[in-house]
C-alpha atoms as a PDB file:
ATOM      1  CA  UNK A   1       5.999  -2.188   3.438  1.00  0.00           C
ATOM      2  CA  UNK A   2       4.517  -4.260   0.419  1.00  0.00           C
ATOM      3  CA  UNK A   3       1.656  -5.636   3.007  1.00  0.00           C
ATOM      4  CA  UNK A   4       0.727  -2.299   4.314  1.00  0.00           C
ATOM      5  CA  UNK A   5       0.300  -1.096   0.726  1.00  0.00           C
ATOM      6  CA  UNK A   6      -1.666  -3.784   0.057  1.00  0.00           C
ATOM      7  CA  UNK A   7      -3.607  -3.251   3.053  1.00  0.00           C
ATOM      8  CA  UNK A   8      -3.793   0.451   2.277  1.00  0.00           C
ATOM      9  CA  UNK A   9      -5.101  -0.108  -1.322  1.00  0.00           C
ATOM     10  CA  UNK A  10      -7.495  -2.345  -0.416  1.00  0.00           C
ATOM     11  CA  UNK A  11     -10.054   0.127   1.253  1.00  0.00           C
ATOM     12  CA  UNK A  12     -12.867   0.978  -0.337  1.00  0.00           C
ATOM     13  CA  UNK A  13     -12.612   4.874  -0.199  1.00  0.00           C
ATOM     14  CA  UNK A  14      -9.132   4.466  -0.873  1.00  0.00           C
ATOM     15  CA  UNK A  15      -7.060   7.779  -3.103  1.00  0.00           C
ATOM     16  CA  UNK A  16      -3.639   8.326  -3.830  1.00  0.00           C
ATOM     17  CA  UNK A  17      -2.696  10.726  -1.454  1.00  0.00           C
ATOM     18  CA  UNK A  18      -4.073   8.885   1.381  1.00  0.00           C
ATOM     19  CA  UNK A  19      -1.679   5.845   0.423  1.00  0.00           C
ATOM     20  CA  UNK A  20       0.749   7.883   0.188  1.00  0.00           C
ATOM     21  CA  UNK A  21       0.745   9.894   2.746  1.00  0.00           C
ATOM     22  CA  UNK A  22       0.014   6.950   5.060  1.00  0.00           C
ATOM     23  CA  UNK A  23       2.978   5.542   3.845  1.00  0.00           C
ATOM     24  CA  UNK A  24       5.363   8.726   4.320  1.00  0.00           C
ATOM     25  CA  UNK A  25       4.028   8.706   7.751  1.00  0.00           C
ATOM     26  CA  UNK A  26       4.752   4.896   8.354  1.00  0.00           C
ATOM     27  CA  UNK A  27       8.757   5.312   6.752  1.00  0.00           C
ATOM     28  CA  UNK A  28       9.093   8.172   9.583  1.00  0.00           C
ATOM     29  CA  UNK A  29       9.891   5.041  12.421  1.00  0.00           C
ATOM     30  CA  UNK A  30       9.689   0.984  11.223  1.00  0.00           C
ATOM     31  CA  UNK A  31       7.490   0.683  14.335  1.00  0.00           C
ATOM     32  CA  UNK A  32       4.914   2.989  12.499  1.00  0.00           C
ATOM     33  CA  UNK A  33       4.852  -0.042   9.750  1.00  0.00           C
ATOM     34  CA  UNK A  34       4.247  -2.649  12.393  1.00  0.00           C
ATOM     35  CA  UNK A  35       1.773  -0.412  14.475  1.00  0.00           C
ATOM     36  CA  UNK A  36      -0.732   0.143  11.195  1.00  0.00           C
ATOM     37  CA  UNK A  37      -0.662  -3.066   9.959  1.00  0.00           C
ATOM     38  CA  UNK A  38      -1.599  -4.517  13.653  1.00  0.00           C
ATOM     39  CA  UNK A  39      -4.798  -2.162  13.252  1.00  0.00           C
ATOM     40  CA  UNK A  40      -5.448  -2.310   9.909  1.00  0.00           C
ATOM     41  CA  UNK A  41      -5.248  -6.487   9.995  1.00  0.00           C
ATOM     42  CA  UNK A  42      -8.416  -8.360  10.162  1.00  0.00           C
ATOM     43  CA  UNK A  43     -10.957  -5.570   9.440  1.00  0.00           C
ATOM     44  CA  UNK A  44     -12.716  -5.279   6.432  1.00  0.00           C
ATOM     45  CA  UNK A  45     -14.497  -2.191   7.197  1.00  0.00           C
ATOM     46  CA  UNK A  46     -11.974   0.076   7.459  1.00  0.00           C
ATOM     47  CA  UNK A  47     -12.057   3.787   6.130  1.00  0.00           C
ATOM     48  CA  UNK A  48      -9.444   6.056   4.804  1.00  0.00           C
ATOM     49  CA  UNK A  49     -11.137   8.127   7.877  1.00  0.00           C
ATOM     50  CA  UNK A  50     -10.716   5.526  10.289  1.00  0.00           C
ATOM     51  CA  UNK A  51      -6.846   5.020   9.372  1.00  0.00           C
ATOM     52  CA  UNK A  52      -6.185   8.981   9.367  1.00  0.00           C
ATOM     53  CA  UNK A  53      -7.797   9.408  12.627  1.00  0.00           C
ATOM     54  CA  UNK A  54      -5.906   6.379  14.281  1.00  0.00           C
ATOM     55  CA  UNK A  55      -2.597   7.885  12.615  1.00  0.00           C
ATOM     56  CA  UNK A  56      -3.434  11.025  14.156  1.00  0.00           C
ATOM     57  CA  UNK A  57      -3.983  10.073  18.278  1.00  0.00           C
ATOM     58  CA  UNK A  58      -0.456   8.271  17.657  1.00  0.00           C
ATOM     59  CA  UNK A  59       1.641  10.163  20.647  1.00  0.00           C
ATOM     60  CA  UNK A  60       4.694  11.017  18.123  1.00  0.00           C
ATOM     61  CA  UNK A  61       2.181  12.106  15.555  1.00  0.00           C
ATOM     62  CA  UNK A  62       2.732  16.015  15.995  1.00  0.00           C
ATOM     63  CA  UNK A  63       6.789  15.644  15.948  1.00  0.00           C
ATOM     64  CA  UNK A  64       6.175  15.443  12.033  1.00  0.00           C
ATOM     65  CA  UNK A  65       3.899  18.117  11.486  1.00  0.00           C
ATOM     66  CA  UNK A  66       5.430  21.316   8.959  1.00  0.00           C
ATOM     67  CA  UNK A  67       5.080  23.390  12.017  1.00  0.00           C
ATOM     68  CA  UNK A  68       7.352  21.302  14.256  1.00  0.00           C
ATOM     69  CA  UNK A  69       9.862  21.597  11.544  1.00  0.00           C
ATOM     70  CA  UNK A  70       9.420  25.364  11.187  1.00  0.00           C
ATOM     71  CA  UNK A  71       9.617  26.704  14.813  1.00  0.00           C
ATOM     72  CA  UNK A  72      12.874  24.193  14.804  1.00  0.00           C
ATOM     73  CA  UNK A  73      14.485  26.106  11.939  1.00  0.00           C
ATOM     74  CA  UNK A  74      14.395  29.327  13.818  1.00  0.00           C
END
């Protein structure tokens, strides 16, 4: 977790929620860890944009969304 945070923090449009919620999202599954760091590795240009919209075509994406959770509940 300590190199995706580092990863994380080290883009240049970088905020607080965005490391954070990236994060929340990774501690969902330990593959999520693996799976960001794989595309985050080795490029330098990477957006908080980029990483969102990669996060977001993830195929279990959606099964963590508030509204998942609410049509669940009843």
């Amino acid at each position: 977790m300590k190199e995706l945070i580092k990863l994380l923090s080290n883009i240049s449009d970088a905020y607080d929620d965005f490391i954070f919620g990236t994060i929340n999202y990774a501690k969902k599954d330990p593959s999520h860890i693996e799976i960001l760091k794989d595309y985050m590795s080795g490029k330098s240009d990477l957006t908080s944009s980029d990483v969102i919209a990669f996060i977001m075509k993830q195929p279990d994406f959606h099964n963590y969304s508030a509204t998942n959770k609410m049509q669940s509940a009843g």
